[in-house]
C-alpha atoms as a PDB file:
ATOM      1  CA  UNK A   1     137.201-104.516-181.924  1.00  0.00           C
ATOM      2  CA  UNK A   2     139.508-104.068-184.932  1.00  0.00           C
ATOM      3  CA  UNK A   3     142.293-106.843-185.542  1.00  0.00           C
ATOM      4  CA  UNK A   4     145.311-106.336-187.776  1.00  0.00           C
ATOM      5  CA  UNK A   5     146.559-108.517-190.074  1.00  0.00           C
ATOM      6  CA  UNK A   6     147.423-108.289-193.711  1.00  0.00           C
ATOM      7  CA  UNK A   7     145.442-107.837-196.872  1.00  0.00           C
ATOM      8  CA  UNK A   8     145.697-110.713-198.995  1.00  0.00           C
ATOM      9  CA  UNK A   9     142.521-110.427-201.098  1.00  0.00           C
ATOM     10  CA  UNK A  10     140.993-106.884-201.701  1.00  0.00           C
ATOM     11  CA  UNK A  11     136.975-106.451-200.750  1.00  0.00           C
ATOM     12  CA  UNK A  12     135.001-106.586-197.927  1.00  0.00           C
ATOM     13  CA  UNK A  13     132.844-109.571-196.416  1.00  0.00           C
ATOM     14  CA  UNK A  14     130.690-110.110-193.332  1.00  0.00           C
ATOM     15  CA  UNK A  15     129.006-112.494-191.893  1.00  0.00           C
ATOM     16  CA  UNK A  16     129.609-115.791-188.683  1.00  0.00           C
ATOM     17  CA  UNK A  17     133.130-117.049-188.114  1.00  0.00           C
ATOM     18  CA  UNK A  18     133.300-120.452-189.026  1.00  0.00           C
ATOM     19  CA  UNK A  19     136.415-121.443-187.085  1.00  0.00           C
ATOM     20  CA  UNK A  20     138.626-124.672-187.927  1.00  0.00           C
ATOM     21  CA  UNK A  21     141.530-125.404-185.657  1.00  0.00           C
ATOM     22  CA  UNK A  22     143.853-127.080-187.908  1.00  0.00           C
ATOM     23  CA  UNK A  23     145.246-126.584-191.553  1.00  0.00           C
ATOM     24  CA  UNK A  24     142.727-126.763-193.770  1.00  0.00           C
ATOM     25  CA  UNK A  25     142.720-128.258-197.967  1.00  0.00           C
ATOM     26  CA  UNK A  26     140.075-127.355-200.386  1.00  0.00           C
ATOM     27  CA  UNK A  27     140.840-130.009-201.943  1.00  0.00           C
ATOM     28  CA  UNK A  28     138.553-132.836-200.549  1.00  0.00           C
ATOM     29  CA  UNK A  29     137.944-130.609-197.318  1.00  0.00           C
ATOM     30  CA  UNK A  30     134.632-129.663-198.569  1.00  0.00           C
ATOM     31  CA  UNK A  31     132.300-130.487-201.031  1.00  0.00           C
ATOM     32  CA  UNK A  32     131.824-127.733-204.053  1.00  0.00           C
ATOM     33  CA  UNK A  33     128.340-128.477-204.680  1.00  0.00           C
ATOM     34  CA  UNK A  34     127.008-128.260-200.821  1.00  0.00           C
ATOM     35  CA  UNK A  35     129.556-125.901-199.206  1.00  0.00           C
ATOM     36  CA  UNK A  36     129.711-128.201-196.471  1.00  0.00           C
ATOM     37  CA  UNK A  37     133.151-129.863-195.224  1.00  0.00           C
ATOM     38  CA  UNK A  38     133.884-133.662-194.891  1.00  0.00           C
ATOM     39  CA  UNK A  39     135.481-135.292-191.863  1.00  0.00           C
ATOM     40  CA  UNK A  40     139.210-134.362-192.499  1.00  0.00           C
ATOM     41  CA  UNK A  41     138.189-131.001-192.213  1.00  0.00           C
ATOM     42  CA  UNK A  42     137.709-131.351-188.269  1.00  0.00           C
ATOM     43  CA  UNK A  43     134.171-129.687-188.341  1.00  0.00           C
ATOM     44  CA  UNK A  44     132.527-132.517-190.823  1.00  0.00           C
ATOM     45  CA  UNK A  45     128.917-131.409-192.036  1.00  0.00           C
ATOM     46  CA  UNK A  46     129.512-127.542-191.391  1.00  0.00           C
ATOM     47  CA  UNK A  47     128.499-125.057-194.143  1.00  0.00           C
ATOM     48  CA  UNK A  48     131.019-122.719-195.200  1.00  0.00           C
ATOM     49  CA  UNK A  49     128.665-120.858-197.425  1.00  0.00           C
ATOM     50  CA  UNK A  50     128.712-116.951-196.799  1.00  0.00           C
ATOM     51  CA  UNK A  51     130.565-117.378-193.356  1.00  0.00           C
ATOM     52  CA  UNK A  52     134.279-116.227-192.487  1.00  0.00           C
ATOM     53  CA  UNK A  53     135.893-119.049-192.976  1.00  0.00           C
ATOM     54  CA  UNK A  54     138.827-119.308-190.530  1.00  0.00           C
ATOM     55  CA  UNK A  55     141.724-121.641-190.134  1.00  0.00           C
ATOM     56  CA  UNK A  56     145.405-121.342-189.500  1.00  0.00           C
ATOM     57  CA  UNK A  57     146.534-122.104-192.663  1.00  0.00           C
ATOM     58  CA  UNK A  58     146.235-124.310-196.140  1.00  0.00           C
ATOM     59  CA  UNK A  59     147.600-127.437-197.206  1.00  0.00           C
ATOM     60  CA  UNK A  60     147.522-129.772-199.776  1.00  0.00           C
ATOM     61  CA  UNK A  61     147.307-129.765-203.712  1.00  0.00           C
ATOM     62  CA  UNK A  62     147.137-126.519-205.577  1.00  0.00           C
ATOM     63  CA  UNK A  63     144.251-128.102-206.916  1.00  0.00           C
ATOM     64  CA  UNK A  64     142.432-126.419-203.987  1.00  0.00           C
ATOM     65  CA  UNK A  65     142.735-123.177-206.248  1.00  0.00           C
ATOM     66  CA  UNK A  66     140.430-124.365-208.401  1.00  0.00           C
ATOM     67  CA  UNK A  67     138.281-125.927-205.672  1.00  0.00           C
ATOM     68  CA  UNK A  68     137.644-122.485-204.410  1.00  0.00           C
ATOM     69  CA  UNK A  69     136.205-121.382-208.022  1.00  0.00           C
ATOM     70  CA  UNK A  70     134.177-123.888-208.671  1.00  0.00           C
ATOM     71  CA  UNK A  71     132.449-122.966-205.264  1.00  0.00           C
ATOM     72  CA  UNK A  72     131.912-119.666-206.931  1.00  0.00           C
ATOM     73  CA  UNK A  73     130.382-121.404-209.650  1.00  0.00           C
ATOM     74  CA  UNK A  74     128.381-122.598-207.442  1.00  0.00           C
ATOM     75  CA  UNK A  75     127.750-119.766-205.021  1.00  0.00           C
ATOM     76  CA  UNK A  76     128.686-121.395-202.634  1.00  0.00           C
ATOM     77  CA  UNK A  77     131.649-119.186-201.656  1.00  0.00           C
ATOM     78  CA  UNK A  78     132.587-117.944-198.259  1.00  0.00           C
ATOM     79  CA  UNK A  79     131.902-114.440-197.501  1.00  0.00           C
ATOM     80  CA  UNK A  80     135.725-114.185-196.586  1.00  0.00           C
ATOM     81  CA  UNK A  81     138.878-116.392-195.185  1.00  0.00           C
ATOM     82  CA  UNK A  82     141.031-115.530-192.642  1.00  0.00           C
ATOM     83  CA  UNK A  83     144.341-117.114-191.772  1.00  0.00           C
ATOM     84  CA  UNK A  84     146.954-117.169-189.544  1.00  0.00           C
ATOM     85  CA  UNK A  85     149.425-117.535-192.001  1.00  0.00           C
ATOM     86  CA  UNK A  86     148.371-117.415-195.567  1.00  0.00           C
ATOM     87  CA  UNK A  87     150.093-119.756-198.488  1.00  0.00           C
ATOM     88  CA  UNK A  88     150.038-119.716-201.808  1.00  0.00           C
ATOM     89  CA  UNK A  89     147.138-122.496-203.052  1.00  0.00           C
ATOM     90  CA  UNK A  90     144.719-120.632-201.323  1.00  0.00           C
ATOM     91  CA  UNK A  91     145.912-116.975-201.449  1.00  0.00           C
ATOM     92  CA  UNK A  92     145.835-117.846-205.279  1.00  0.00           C
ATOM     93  CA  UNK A  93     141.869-118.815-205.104  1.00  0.00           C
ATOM     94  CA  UNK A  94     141.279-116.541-202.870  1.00  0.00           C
ATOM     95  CA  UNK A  95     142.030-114.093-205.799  1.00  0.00           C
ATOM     96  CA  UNK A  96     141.094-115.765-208.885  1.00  0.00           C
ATOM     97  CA  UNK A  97     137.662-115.989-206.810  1.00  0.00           C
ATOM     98  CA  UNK A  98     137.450-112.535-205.603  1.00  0.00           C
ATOM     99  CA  UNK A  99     136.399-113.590-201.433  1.00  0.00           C
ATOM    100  CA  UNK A 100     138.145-111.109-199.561  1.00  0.00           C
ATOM    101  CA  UNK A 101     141.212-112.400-197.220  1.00  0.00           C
ATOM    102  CA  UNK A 102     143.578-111.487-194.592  1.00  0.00           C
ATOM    103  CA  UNK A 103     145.989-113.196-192.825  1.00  0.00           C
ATOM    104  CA  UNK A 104     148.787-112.357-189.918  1.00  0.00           C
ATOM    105  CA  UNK A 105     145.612-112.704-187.252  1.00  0.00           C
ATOM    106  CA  UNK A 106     145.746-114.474-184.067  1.00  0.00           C
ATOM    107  CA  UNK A 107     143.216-117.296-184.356  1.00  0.00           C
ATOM    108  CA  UNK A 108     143.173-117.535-180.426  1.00  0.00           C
ATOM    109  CA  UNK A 109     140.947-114.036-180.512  1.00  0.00           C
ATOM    110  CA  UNK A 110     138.214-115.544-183.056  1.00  0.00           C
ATOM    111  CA  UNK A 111     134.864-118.015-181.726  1.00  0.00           C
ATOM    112  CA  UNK A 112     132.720-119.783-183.667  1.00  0.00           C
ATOM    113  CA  UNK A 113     129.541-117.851-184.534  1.00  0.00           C
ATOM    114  CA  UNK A 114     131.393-114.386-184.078  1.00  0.00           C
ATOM    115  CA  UNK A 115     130.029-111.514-186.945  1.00  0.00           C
ATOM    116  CA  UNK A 116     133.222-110.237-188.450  1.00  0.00           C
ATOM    117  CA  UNK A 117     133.831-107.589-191.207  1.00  0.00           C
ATOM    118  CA  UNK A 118     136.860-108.608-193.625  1.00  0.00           C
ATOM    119  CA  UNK A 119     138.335-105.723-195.266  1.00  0.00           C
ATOM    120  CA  UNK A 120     141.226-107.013-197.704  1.00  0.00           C
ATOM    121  CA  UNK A 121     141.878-103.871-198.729  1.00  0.00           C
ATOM    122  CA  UNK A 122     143.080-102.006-195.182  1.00  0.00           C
ATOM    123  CA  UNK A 123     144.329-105.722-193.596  1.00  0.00           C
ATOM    124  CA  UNK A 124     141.302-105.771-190.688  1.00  0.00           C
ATOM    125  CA  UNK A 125     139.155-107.881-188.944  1.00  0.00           C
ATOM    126  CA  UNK A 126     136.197-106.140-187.092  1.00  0.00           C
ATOM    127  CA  UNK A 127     134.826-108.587-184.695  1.00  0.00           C
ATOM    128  CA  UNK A 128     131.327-107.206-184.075  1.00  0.00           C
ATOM    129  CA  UNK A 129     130.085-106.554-180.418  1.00  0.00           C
ATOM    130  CA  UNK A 130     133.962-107.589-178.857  1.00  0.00           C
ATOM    131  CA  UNK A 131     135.421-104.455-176.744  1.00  0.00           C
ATOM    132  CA  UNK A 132     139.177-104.197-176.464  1.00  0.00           C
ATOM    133  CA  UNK A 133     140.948-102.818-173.641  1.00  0.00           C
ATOM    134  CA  UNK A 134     144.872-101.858-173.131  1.00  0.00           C
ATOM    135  CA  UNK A 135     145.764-102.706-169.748  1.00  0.00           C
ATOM    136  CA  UNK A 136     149.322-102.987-167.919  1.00  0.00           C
ATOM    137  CA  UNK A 137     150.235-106.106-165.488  1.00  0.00           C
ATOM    138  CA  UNK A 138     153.084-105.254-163.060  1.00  0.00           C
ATOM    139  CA  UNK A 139     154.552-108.236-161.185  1.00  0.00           C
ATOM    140  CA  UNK A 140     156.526-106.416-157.919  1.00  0.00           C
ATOM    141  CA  UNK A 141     159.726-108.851-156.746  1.00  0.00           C
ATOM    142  CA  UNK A 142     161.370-108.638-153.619  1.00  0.00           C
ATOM    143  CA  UNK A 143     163.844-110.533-152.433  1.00  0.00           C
ATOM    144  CA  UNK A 144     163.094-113.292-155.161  1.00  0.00           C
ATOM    145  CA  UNK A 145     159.414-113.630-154.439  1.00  0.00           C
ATOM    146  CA  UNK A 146     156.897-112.144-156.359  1.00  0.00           C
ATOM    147  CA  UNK A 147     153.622-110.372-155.239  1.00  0.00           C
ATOM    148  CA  UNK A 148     149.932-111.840-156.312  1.00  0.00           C
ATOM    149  CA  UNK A 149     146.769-110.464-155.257  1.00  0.00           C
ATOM    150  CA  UNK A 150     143.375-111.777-155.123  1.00  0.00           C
ATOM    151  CA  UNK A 151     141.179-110.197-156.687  1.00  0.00           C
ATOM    152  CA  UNK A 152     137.263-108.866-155.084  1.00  0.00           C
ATOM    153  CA  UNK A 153     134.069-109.196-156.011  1.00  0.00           C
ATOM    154  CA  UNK A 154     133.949-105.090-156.555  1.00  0.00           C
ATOM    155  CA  UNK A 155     135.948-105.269-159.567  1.00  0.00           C
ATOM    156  CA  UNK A 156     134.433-105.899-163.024  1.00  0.00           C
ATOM    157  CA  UNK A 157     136.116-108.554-164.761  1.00  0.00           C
ATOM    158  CA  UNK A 158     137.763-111.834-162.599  1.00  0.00           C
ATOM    159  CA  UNK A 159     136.364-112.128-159.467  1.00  0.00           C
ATOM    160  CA  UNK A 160     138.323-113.994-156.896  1.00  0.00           C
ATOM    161  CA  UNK A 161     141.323-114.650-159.252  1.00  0.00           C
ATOM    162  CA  UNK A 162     144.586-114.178-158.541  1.00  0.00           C
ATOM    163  CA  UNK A 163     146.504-110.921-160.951  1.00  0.00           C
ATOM    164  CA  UNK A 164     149.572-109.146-160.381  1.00  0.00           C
ATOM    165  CA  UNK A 165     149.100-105.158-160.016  1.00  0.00           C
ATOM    166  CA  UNK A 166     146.893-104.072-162.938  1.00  0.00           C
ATOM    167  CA  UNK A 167     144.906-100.985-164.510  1.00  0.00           C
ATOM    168  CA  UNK A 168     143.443 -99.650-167.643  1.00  0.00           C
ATOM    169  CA  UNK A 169     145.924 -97.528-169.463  1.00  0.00           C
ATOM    170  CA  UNK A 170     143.679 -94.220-169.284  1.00  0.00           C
ATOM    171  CA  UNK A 171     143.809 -92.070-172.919  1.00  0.00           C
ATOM    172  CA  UNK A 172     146.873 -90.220-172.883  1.00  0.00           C
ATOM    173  CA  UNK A 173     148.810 -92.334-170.862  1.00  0.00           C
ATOM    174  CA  UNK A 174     151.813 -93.935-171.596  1.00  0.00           C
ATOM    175  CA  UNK A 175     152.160 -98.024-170.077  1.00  0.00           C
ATOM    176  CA  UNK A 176     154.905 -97.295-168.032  1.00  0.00           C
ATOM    177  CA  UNK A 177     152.879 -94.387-166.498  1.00  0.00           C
ATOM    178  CA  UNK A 178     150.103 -96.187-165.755  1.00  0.00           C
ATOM    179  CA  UNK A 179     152.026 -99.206-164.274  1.00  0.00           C
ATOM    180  CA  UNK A 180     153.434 -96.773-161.980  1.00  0.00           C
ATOM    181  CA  UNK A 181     151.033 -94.918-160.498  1.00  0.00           C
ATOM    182  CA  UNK A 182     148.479 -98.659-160.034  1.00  0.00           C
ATOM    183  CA  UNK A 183     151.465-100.020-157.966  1.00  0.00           C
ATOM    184  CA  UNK A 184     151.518 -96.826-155.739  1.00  0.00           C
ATOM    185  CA  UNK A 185     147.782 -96.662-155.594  1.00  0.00           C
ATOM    186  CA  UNK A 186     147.018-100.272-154.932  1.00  0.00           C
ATOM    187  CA  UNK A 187     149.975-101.519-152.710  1.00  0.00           C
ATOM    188  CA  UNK A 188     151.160 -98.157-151.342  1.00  0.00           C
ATOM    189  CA  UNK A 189     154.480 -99.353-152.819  1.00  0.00           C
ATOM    190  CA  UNK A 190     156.637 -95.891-153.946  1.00  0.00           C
ATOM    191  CA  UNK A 191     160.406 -96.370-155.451  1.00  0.00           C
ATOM    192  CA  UNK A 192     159.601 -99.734-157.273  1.00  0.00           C
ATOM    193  CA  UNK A 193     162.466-100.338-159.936  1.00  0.00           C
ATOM    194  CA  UNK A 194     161.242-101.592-163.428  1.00  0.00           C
ATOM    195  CA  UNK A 195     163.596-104.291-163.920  1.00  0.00           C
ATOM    196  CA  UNK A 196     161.999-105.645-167.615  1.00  0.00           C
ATOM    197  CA  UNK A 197     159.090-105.094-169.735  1.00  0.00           C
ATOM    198  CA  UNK A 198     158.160-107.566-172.553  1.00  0.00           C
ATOM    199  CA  UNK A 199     155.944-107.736-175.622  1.00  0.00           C
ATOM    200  CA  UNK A 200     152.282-107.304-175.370  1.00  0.00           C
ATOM    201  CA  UNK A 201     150.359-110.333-174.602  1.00  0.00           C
ATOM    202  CA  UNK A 202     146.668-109.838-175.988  1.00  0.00           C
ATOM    203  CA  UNK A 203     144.213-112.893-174.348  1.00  0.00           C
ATOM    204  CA  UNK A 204     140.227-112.986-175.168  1.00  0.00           C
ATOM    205  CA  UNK A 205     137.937-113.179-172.180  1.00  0.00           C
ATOM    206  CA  UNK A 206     134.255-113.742-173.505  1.00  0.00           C
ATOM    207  CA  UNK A 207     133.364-110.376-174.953  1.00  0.00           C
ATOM    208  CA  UNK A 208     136.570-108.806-174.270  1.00  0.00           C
ATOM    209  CA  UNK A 209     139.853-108.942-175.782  1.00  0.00           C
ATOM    210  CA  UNK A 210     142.808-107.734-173.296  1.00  0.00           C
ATOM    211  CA  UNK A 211     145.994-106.000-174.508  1.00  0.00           C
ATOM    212  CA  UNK A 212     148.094-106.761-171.668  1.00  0.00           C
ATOM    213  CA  UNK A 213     151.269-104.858-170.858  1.00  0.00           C
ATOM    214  CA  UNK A 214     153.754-106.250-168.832  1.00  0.00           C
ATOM    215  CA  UNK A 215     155.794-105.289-166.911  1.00  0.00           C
ATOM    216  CA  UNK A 216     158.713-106.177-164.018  1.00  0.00           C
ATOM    217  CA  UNK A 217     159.558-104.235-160.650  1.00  0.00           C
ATOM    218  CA  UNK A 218     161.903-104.742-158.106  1.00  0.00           C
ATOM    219  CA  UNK A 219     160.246-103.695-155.144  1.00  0.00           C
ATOM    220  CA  UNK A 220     161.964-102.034-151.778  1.00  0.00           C
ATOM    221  CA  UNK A 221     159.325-103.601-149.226  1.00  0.00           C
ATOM    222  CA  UNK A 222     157.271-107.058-148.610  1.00  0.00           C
ATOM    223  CA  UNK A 223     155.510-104.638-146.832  1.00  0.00           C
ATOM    224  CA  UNK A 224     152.421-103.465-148.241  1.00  0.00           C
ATOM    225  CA  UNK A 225     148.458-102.351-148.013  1.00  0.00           C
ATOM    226  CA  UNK A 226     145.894-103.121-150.115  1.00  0.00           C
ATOM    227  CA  UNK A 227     142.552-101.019-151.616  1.00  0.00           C
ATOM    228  CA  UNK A 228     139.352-102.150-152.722  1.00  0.00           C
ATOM    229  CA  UNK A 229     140.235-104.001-155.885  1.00  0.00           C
ATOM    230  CA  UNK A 230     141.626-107.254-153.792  1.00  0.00           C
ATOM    231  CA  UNK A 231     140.988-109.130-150.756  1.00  0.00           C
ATOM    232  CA  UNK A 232     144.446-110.816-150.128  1.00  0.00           C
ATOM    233  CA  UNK A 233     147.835-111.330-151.047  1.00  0.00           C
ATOM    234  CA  UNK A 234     150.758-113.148-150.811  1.00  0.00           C
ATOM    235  CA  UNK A 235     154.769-113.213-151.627  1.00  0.00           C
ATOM    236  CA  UNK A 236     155.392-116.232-153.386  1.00  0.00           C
ATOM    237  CA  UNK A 237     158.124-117.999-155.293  1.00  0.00           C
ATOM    238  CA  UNK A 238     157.791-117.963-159.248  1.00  0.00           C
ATOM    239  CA  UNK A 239     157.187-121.716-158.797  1.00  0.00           C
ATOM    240  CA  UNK A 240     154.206-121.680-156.774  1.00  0.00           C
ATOM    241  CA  UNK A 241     152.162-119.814-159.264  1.00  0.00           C
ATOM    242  CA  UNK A 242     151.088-122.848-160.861  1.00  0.00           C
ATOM    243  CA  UNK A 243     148.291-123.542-157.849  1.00  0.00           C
ATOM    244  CA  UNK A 244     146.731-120.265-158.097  1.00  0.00           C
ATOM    245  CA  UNK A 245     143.605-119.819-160.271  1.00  0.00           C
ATOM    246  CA  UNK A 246     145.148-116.977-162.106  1.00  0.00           C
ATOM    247  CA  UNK A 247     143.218-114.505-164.187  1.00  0.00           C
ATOM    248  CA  UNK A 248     143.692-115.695-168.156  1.00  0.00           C
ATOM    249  CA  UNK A 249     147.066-114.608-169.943  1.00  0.00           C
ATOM    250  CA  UNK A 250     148.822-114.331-166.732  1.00  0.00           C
ATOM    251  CA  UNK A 251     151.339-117.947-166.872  1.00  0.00           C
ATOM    252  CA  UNK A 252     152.064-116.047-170.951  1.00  0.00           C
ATOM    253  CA  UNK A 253     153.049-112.892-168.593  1.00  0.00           C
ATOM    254  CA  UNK A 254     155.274-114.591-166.598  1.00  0.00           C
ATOM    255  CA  UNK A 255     156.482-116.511-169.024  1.00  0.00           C
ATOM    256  CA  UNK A 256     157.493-113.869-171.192  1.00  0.00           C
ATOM    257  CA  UNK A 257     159.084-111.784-168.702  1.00  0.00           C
ATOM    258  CA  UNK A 258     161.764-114.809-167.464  1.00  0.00           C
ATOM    259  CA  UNK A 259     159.851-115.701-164.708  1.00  0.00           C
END
């Protein structure tokens, strides 16, 4: 699975993601010598030493620069950084220090102990062994309630969670399309109105990373019939959503549609 961001530092490195959750100083975050970080670094006694070093951003002195050389002095460098949102103390080391970055990547789609391959050059993050799908969500609303459906234990991915209508967006397909015809083929619903779409909400599930299409219909009927893929359903009210056990992404869905 390929993730794109933007090249900060030109070459390639591979190796583990070593993943911090907070912003991150060279500068007394890790000792030159060792490679490993000290306690304000969140992950105290780690080794940063030929892993991907990942963290949302850097802080602190511009000091850290020169932190991040004299860790190639003494090869102890990582085999590449990614950020979230790069800034100038360690884009500058980054550089003088030649460890390839990028930035502009969503954090929330890394885990510790992932193999990644950092290519500064082209922007990328290829996260070894992690698939990537393009799927569309449809919520159907009728009368102000919206339509969930549980899903069965014959599908592949979220048993017995609860999903509005959704489908893999087949090559050659357009999301609209495919929202369409997965609302006709697993409610029987025809002549649902699309009332919004919003941005493309991508979630990680284990192996997996979902790009998740969503979209809005008003629907003609409460009445319906399900296939295969689900075992119930209901008509509920927006606010009710929060006792489900909804498949992951799906409150970001409804959230970024208005709902």
């Amino acid at each position: 699975m390929i993730l794109n961001g933007r090249g900060i530092s030109k070459g390639t490195g591979e190796g583990e993601v070593l993943l911090l959750e907070r912003p991150f100083s060279f500068l007394g975050g890790v000792d030159p010598k060792t490679g490993r970080l000290s306690g304000t670094s969140g992950a105290e006694g780690s080794e940063l030493t030929d892993k991907v070093f990942s963290f949302p951003c850097g802080k602190g002195s511009t000091v850290g620069s020169y932190t991040i050389l004299q860790l190639r002095r003494e090869r102890r460098l990582p085999a590449a950084i990614i950020n979230q949102r790069a800034e100038t103390i360690v884009a500058t080391g980054a550089v003088m220090a030649k460890v390839p970055m990028v930035d502009g990547i969503d954090l929330a789609l890394l885990r510790n102990g992932d193999q990644a391959l950092v290519d500064g050059e082209r922007g990328t993050v290829d996260l070894r062994g992690v698939k990537g799908h393009r799927v569309v969500t449809s919520l159907l609303m009728h009368q102000g309630r919206l339509l969930v459906l549980k899903r069965s234990d014959k599908v592949s991915t979220c048993q017995g969670k609860w999903a509005g209508v959704s489908g893999y967006i087949e090559p050659g397909e357009e999301p609209l399309q495919t929202a369409v015809k997965e609302i006709e083929e697993e409610t029987t619903v025809t002549g649902a109105k699309l009332a919004r779409s919003a941005a493309t909400v991508t979630v990680r599930q284990g192996e997996n990373i979902w790009a998740i299409h969503p979209f809005l219909f008003e629907s003609p009927t409460d009445q319906i019939t399900i296939d295969w893929e689900h075992t119930e359903y209901r008509w509920v009210q927006p606010s009710q959503m929060q006792g489900l056990d909804l498949v992951p992404g799906f409150q970001r869905v409804l959230a970024d549609l208005g709902l």
